[in-house]
C-alpha atoms as a PDB file:
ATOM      1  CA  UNK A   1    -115.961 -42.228 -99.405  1.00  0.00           C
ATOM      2  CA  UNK A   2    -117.869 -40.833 -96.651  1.00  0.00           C
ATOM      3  CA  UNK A   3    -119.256 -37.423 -98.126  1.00  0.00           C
ATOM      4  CA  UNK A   4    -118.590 -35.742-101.331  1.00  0.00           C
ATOM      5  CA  UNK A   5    -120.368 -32.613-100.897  1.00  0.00           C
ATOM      6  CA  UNK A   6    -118.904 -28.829-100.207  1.00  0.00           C
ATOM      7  CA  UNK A   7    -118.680 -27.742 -96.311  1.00  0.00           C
ATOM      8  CA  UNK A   8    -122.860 -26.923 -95.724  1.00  0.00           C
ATOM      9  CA  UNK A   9    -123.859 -30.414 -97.585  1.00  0.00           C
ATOM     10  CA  UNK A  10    -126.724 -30.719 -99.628  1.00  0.00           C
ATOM     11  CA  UNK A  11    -129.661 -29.672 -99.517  1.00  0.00           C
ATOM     12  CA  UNK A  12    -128.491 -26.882 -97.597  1.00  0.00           C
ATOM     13  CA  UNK A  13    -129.834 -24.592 -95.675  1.00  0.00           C
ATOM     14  CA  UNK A  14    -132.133 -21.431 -96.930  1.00  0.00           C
ATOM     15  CA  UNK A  15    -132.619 -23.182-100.098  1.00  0.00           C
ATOM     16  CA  UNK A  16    -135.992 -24.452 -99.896  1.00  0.00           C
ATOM     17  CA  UNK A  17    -136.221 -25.359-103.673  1.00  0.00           C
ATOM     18  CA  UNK A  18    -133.601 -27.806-103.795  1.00  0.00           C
ATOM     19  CA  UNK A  19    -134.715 -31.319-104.952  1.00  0.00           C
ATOM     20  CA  UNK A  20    -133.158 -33.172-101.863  1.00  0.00           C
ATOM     21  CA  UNK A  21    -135.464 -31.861 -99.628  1.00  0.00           C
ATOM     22  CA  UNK A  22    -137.955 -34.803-100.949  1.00  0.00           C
ATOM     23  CA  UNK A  23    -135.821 -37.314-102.635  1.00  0.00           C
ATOM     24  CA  UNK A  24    -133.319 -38.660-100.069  1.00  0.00           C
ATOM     25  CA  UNK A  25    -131.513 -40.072-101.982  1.00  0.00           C
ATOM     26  CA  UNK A  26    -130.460 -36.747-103.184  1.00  0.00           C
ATOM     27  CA  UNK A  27    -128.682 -35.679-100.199  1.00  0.00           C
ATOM     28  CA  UNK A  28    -125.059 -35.382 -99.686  1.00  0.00           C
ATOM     29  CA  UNK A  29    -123.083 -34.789 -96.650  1.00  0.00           C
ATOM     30  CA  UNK A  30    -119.564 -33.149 -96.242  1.00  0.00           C
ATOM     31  CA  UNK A  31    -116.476 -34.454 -98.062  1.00  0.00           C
ATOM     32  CA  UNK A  32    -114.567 -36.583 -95.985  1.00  0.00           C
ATOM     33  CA  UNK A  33    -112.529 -40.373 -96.359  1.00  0.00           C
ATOM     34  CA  UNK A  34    -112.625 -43.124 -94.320  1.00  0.00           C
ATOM     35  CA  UNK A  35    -109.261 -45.487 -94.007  1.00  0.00           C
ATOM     36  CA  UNK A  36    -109.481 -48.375 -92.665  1.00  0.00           C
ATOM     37  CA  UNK A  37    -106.957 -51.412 -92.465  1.00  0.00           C
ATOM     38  CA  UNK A  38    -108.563 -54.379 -91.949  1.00  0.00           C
ATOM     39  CA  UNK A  39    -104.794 -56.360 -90.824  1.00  0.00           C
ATOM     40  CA  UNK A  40    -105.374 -54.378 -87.407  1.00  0.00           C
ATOM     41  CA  UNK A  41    -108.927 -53.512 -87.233  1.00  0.00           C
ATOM     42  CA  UNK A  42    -107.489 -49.308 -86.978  1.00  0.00           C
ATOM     43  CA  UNK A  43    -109.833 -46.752 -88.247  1.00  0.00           C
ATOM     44  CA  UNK A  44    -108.940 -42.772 -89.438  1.00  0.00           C
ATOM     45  CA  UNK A  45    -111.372 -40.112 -90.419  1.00  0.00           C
ATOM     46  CA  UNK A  46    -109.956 -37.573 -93.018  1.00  0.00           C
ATOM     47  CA  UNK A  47    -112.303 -34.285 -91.877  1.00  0.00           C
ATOM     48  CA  UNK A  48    -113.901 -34.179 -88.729  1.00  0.00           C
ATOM     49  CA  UNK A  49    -117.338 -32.439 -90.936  1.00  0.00           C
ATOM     50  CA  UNK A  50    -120.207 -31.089 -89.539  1.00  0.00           C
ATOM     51  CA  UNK A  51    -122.238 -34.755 -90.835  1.00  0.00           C
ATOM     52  CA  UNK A  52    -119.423 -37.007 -88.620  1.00  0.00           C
ATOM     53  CA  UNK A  53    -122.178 -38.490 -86.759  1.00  0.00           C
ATOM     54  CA  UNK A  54    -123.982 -40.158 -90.376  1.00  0.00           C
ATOM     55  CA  UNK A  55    -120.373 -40.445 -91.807  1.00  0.00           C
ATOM     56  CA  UNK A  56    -119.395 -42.637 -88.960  1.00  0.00           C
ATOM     57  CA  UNK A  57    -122.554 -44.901 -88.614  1.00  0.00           C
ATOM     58  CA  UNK A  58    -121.936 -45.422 -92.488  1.00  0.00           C
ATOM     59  CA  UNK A  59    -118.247 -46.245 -91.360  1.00  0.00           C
ATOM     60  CA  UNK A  60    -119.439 -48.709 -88.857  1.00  0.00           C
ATOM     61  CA  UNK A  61    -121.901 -50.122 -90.798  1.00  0.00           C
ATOM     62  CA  UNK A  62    -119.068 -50.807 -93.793  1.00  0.00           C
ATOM     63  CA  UNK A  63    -116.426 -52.181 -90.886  1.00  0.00           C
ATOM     64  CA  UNK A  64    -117.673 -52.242 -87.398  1.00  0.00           C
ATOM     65  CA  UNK A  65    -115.986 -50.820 -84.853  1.00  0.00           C
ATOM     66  CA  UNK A  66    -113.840 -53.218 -82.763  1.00  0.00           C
ATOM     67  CA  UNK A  67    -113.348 -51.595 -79.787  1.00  0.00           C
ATOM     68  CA  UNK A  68    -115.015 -49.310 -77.091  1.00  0.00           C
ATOM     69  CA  UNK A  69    -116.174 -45.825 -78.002  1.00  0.00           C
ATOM     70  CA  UNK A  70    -116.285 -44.496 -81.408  1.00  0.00           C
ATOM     71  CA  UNK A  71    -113.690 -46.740 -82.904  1.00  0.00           C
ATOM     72  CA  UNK A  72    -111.498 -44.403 -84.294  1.00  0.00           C
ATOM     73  CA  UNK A  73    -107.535 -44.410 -83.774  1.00  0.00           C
ATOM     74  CA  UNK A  74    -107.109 -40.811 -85.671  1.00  0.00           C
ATOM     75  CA  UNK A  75    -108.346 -37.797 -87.373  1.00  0.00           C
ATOM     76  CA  UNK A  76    -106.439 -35.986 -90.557  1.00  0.00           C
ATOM     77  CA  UNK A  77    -107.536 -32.392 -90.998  1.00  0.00           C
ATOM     78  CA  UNK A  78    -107.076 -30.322 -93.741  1.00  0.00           C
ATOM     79  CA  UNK A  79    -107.687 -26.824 -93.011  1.00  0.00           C
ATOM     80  CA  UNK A  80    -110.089 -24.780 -90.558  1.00  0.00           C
ATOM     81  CA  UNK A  81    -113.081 -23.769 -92.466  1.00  0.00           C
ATOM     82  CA  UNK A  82    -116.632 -25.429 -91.428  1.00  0.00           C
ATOM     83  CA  UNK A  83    -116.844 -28.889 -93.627  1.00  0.00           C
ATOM     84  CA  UNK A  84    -113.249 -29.659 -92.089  1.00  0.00           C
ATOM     85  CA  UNK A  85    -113.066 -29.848 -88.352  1.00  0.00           C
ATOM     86  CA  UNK A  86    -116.131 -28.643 -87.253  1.00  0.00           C
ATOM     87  CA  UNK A  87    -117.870 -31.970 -86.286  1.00  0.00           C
ATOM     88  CA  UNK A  88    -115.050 -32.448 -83.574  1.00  0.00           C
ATOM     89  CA  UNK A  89    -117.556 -30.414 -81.331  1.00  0.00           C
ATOM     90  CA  UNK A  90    -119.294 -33.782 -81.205  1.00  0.00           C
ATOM     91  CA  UNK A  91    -116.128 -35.124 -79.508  1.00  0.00           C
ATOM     92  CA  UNK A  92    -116.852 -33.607 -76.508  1.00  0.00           C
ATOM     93  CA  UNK A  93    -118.719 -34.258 -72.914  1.00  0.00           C
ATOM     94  CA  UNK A  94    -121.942 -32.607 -74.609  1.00  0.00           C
ATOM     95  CA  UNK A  95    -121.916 -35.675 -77.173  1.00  0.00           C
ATOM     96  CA  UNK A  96    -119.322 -38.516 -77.318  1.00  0.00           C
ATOM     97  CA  UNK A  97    -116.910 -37.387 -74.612  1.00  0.00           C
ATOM     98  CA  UNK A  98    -113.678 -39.294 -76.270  1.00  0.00           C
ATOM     99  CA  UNK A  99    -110.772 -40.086 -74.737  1.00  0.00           C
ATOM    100  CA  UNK A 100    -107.187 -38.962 -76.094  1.00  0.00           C
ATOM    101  CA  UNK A 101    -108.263 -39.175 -80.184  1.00  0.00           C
ATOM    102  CA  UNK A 102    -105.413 -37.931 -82.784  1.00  0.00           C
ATOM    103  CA  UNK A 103    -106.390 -35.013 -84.266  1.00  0.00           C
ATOM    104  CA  UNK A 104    -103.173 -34.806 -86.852  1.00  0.00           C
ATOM    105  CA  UNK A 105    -102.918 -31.345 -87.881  1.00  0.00           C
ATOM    106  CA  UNK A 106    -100.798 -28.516 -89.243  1.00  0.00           C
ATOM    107  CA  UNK A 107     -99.193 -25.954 -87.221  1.00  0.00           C
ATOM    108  CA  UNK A 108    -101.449 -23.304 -87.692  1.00  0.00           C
ATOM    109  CA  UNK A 109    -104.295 -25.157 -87.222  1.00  0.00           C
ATOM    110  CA  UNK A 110    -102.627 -26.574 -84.086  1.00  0.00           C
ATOM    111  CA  UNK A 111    -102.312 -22.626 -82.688  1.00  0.00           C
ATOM    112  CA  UNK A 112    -106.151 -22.507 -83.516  1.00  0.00           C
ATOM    113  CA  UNK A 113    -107.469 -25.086 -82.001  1.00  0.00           C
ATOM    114  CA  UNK A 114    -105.544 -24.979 -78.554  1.00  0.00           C
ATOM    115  CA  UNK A 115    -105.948 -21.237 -78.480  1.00  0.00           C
ATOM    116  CA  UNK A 116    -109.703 -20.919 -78.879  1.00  0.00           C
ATOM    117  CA  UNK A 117    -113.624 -22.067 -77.482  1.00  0.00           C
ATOM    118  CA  UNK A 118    -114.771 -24.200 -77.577  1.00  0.00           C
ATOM    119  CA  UNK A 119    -111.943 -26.503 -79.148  1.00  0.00           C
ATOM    120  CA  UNK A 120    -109.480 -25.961 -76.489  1.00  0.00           C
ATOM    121  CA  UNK A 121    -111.697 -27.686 -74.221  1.00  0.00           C
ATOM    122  CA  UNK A 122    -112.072 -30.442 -76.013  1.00  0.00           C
ATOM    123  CA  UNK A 123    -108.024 -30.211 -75.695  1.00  0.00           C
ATOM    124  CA  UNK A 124    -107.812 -29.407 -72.013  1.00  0.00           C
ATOM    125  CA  UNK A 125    -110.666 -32.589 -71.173  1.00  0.00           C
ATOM    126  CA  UNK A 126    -108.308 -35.096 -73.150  1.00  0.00           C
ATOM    127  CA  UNK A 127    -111.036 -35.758 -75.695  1.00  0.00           C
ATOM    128  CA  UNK A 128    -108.543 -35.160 -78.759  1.00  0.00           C
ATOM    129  CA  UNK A 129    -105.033 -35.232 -78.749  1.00  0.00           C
ATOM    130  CA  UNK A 130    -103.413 -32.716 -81.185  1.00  0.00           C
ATOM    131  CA  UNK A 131    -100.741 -34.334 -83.422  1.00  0.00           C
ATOM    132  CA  UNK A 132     -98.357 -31.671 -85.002  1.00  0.00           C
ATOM    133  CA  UNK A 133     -97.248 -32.291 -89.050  1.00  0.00           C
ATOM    134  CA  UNK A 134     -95.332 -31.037 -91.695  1.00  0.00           C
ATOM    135  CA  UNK A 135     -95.311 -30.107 -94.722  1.00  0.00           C
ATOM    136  CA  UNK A 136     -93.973 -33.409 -96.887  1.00  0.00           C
ATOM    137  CA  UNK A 137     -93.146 -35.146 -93.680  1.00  0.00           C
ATOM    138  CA  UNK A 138     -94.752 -38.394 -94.143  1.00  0.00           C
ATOM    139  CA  UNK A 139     -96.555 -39.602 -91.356  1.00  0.00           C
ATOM    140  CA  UNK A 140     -96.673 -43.747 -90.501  1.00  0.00           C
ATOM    141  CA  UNK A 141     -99.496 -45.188 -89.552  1.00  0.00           C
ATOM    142  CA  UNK A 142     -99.656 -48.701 -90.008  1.00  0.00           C
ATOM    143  CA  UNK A 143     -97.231 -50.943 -91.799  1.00  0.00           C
ATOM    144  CA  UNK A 144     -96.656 -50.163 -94.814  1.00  0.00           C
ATOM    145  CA  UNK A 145     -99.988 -47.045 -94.310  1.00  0.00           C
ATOM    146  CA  UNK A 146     -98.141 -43.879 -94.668  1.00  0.00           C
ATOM    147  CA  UNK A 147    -100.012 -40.254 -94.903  1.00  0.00           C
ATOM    148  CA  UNK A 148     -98.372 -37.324 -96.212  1.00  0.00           C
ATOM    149  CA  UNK A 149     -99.400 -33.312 -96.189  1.00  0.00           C
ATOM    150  CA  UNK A 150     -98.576 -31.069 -98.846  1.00  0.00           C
ATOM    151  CA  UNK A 151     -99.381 -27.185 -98.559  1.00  0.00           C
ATOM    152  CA  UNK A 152    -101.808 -26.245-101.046  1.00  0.00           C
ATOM    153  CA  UNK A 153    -102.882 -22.367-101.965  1.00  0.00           C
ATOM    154  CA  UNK A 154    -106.347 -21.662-100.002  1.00  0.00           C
ATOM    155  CA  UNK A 155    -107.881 -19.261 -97.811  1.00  0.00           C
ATOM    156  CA  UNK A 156    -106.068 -19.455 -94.978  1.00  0.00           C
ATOM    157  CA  UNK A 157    -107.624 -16.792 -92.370  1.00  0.00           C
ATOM    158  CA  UNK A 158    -107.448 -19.438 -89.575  1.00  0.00           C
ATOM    159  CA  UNK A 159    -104.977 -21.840 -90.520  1.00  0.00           C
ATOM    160  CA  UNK A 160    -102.712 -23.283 -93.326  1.00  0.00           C
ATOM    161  CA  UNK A 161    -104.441 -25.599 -95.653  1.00  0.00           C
ATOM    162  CA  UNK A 162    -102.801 -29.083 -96.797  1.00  0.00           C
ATOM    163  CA  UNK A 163    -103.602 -32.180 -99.321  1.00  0.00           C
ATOM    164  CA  UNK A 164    -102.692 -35.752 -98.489  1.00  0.00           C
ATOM    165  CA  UNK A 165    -101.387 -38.177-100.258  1.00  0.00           C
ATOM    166  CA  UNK A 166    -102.650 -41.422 -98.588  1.00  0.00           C
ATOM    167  CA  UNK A 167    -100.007 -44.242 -99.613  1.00  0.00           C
ATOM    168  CA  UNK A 168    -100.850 -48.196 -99.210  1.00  0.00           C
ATOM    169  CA  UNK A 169     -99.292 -51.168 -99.668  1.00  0.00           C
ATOM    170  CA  UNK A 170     -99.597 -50.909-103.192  1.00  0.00           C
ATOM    171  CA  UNK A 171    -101.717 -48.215-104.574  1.00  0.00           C
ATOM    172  CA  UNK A 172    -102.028 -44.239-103.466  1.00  0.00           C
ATOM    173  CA  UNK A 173    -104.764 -41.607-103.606  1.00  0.00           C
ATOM    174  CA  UNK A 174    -104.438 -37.711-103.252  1.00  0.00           C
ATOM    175  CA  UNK A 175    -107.180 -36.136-101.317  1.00  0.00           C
ATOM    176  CA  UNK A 176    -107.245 -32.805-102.081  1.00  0.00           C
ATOM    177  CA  UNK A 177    -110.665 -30.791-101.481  1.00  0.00           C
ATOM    178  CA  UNK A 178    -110.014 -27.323-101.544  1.00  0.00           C
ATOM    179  CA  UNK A 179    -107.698 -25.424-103.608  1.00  0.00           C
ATOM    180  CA  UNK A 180    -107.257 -21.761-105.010  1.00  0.00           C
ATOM    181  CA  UNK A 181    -105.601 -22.535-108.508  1.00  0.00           C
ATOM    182  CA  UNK A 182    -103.862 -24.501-109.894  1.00  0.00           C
ATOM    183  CA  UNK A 183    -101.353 -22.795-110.943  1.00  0.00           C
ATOM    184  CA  UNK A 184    -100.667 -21.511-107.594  1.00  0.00           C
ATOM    185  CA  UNK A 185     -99.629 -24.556-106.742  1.00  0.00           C
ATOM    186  CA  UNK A 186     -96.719 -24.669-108.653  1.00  0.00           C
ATOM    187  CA  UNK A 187     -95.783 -21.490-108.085  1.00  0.00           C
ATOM    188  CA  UNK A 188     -96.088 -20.975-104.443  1.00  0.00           C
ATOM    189  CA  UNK A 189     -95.113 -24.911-103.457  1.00  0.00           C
ATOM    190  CA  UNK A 190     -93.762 -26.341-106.475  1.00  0.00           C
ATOM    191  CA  UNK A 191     -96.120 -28.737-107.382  1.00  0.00           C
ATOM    192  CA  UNK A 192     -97.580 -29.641-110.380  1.00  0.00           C
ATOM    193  CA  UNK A 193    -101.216 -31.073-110.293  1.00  0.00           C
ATOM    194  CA  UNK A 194    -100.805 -33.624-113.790  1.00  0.00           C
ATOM    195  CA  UNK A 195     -97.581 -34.718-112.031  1.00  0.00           C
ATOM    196  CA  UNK A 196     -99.602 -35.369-108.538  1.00  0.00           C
ATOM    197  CA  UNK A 197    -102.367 -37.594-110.426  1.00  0.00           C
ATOM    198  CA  UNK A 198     -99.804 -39.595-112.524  1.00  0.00           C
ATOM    199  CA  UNK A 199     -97.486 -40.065-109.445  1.00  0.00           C
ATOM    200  CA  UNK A 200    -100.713 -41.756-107.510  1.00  0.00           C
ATOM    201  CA  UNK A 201    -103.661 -44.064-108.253  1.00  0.00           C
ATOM    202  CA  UNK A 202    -106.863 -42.280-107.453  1.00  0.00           C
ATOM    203  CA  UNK A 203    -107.227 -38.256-107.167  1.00  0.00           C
ATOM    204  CA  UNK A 204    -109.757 -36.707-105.330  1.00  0.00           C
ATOM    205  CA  UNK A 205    -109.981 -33.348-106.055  1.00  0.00           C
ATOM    206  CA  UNK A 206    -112.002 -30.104-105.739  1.00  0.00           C
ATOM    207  CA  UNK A 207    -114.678 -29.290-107.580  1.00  0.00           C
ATOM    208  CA  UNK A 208    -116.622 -27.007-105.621  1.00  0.00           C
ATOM    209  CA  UNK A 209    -118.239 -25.292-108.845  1.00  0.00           C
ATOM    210  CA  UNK A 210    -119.206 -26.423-112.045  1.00  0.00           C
ATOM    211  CA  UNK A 211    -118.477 -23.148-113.702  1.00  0.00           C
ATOM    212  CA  UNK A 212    -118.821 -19.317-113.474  1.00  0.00           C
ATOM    213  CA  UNK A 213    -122.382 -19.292-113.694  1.00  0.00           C
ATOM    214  CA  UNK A 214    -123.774 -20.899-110.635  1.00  0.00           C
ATOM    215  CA  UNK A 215    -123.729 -17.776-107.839  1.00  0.00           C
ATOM    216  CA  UNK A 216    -125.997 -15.314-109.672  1.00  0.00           C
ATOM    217  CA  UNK A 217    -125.073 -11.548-107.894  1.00  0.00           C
ATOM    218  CA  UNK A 218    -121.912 -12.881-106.955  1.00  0.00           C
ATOM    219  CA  UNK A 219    -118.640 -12.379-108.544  1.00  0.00           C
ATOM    220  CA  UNK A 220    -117.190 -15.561-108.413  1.00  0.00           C
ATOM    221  CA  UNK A 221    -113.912 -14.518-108.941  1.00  0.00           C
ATOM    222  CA  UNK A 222    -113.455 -13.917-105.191  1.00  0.00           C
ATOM    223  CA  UNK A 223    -114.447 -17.576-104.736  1.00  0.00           C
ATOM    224  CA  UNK A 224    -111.444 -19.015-106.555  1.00  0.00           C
ATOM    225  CA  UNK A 225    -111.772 -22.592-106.724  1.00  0.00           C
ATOM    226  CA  UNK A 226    -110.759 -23.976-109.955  1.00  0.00           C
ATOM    227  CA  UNK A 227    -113.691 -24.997-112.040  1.00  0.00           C
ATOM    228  CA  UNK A 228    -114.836 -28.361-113.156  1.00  0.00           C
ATOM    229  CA  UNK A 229    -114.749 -27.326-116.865  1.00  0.00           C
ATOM    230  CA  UNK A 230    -111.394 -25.226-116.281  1.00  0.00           C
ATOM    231  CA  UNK A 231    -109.817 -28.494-114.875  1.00  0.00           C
ATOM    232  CA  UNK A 232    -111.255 -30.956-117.681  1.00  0.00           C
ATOM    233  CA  UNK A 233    -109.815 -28.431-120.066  1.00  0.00           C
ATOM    234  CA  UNK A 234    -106.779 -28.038-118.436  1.00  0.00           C
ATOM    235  CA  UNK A 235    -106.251 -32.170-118.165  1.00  0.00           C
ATOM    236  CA  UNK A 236    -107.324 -33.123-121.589  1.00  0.00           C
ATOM    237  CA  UNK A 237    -103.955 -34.104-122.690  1.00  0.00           C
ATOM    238  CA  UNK A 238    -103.471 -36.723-119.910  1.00  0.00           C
ATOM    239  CA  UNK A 239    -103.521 -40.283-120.934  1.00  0.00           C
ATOM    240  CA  UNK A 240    -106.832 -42.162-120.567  1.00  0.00           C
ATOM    241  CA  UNK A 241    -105.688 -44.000-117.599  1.00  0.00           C
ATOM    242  CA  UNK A 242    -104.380 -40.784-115.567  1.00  0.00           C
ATOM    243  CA  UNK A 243    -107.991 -38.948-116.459  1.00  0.00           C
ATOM    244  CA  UNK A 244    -109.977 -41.916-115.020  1.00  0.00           C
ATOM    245  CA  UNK A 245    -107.820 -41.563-111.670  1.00  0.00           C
ATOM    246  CA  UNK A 246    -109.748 -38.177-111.569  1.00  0.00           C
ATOM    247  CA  UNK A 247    -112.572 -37.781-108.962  1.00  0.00           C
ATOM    248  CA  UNK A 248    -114.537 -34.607-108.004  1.00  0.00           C
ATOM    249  CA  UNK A 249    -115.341 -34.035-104.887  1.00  0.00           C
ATOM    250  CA  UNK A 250    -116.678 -31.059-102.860  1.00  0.00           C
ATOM    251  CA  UNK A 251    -119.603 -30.096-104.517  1.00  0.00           C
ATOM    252  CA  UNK A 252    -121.408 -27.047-103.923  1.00  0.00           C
ATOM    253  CA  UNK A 253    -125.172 -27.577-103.634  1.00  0.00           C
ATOM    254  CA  UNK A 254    -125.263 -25.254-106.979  1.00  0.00           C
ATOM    255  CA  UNK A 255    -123.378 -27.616-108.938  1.00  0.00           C
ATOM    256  CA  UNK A 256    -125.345 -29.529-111.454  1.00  0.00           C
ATOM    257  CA  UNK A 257    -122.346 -32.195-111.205  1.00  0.00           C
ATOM    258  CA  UNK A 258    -123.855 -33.480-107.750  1.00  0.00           C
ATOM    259  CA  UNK A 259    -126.862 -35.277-110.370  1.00  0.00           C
ATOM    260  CA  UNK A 260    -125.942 -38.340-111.786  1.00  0.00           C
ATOM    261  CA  UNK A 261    -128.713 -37.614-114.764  1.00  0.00           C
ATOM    262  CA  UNK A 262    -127.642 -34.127-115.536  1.00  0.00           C
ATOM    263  CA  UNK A 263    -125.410 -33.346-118.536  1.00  0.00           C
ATOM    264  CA  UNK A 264    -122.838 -31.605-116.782  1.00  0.00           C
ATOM    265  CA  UNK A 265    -122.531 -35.205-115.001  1.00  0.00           C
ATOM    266  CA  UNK A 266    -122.424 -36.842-118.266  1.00  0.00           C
ATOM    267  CA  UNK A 267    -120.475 -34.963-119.836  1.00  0.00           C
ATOM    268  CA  UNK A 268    -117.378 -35.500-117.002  1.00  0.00           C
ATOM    269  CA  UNK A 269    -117.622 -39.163-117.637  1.00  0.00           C
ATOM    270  CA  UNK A 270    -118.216 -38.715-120.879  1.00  0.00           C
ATOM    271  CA  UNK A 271    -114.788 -37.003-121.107  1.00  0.00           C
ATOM    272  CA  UNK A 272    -112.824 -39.711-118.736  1.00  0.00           C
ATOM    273  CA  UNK A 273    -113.572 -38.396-115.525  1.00  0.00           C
ATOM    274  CA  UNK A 274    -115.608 -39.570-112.653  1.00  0.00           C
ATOM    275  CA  UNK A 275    -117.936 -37.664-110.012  1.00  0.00           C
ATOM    276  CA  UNK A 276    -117.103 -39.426-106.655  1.00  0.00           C
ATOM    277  CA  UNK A 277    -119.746 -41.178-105.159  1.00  0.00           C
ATOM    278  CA  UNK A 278    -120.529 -41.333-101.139  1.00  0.00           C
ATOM    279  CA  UNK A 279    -119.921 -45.163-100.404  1.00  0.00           C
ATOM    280  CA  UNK A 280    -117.159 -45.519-102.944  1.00  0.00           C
ATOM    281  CA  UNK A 281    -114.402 -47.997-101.821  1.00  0.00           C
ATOM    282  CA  UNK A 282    -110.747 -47.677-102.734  1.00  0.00           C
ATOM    283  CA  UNK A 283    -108.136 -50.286-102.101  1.00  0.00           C
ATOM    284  CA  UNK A 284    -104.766 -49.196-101.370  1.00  0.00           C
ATOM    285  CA  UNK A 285    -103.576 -52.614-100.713  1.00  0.00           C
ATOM    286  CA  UNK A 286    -104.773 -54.761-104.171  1.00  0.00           C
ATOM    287  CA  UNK A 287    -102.959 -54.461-107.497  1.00  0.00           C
ATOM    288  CA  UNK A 288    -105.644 -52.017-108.817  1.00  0.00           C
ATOM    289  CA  UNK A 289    -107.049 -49.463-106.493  1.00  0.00           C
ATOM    290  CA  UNK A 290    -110.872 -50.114-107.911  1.00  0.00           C
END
C-alpha cells in the first residue's frame, strides 16, 4: 500500500491548521497499490498519483528495482481525476523520460489521454504506451497474476471510471477508490458490493468521508461518495471474516478516520473493519492474504 489518502494528500494545501504540517508522520500521500511478483522481479503501479515520485522510492526501497530506469513493467488507472493519473507528467523528458511504459486504461480514458496536452506527448515521445481494456475482460499479467476492470458509478466528465479485482495465485483483493453509491452499482452494472468482498480476500474501498459533517458550507450531497458510517451500517450483517477483508482507503484530509487515535478510527476497528495503512503488504500468493 503505497498511499491511502484522497487525490490532494494530506496535509493539503490551503489548510494551514492541519496537524501534519509538524508531525510527519501524519502525512499521507495519494491512494495507490504496488504489485509486485517476486518469481520475475515485474513491478505495476495501480494510479499514476500526483506523490509517484515518494510512492516509488517506498516501492524500491520494499523491492528494488532490477532493471534500468524506473523499474516498472505497467501502470493500471482507474479514472481521470487528479490522485489517478496525474503523476504520469513525471514520465516525461522534463523528469524521468521513460521508454514505452503500459499505461492500461479504459477507453475513454484512452480518447483522453491521446487527445490532449500535455499527455499526448508523453504518447507521441514513446514514454507510455497506452494499453486499451474492458470492462470484465481480465487482463494476464504474470502466471497465474490476472487483473480485471469492472465499471463502477463515478464522475465521469473525462473518462469512465473502473475497480480492479487483482487475482493471485491464491488470494484476491478489490481495489476500488472511488465510487458514487452503492447502490448504483447494482443497478447500473449489476454488481453487488457484499457479493464483491465475499467473492475476494482483501477490499479496498472508498472512504473519502467519514460522514455528512466534514465540508461545513458545502452540501455534501453533490459529493456522493458513500460514507464510512453509511457503509459500516450497510455491512453489519456480513460475517466477521468478510468485515475484516474491509479496508478504507481514500481519505479526505477532513476525515477524522486518517488518525489512528481518534474515535472515529476506533470505532471502525472496533466494529471489524480496518483503516488501510501506507506500507501495508498483501500476499496474493500465500494461503492467507495477511
Amino acid at each position: 500500500m503505497l498511499g491511502v489518502a484522497q487525490d490532494a494528500g494530506a496535509p493539503q494545501l490551503g489548510n494551514p491548521r492541519d496537524p501534519a504540517w509538524t508531525d510527519s508522520k501524519l502525512v499521507r500521500s495519494a491512494t495507490s497499490l504496488g504489485l509486485l511478483d517476486y518469481r520475475t522481479g515485474t513491478r505495476y503501479l495501480f494510479e499514476a498519483t500526483p506523490d509517484i515520485r515518494v510512492q516509488l522510492q517506498r516501492l524500491d526501497e520494499h523491492s528494488p528495482r532490477a532493471g534500468p530506469g524506473l523499474g516498472l513493467d505497467g501502470i493500471f488507472l482507474t479514472h481521470a481525476h487528479i490522485g489517478h493519473y496525474a503523476g504520469l507528467m513525471f514520465l516525461g523528458h522534463e523528469s524521468a523520460s521513460t521508454a514505452g511504459i503500459l499505461v492500461f486504461v479504459m477507453p475513454r480514458m484512452r480518447d483522453f489521454l491521446a487527445k490532449n496536452g500535455p499527455w499526448d506527448q508523453l504518447v507521441r515521445f514513446n514514454n507510455i504506451v497506452l494499453n486499451p481494456m474492458e470492462a470484465r475482460k481480465t487482463v494476464v499479467i504474470g502466471e497465474g497474476l490476472t487483473v480485471t476492470p469492472y465499471l463502477v458509478p463515478h464522475r465521469d466528465e473525462y473518462s469512465e471510471t473502473v475497480a480492479f479485482v487483482i487475482s493471485g495465485p491464491t488470494q484476491s483483493a478489490l481495489f476500488l477508490p472511488d465510487i458514487d453509491n452503492w447502490d448504483r452499482w447494482r443497478t447500473e452494472h449489476g454488481i453487488v458490493i457484499e457479493d464483491m468482498i465475499h467473492s475476494v480476500d482483501v477490499a479496498f474501498i472508498d472512504a473519502t468521508f467519514h460522514d455528512d459533517h466534514e465540508l461545513p458550507g458545502r452540501d455534501m450531497s453533490r459529493v456522493p461518495h458513500p460514507r464510512i458510517v453509511e457503509s459500516m451500517q450497510r455491512f453489519a450483517n456480513l460475517d466477521a471474516a468478510d468485515r475484516r477483508k474491509v479496508r478504507f482507503i481514500h481519505m479526505n484530509h477532513t476525515n477524522a478516520a486518517r488518525f489512528d487515535d481518534s474515535p472515529a478510527y476506533r470505532e471502525i476497528e472496533a466494529r471489524g473493519y480496518r483503516v488501510a495503512r501506507e506500507g501495508d503488504v498483501i500476499c496474493l500468493a500465500c494461503q492467507n492474504a495477511e
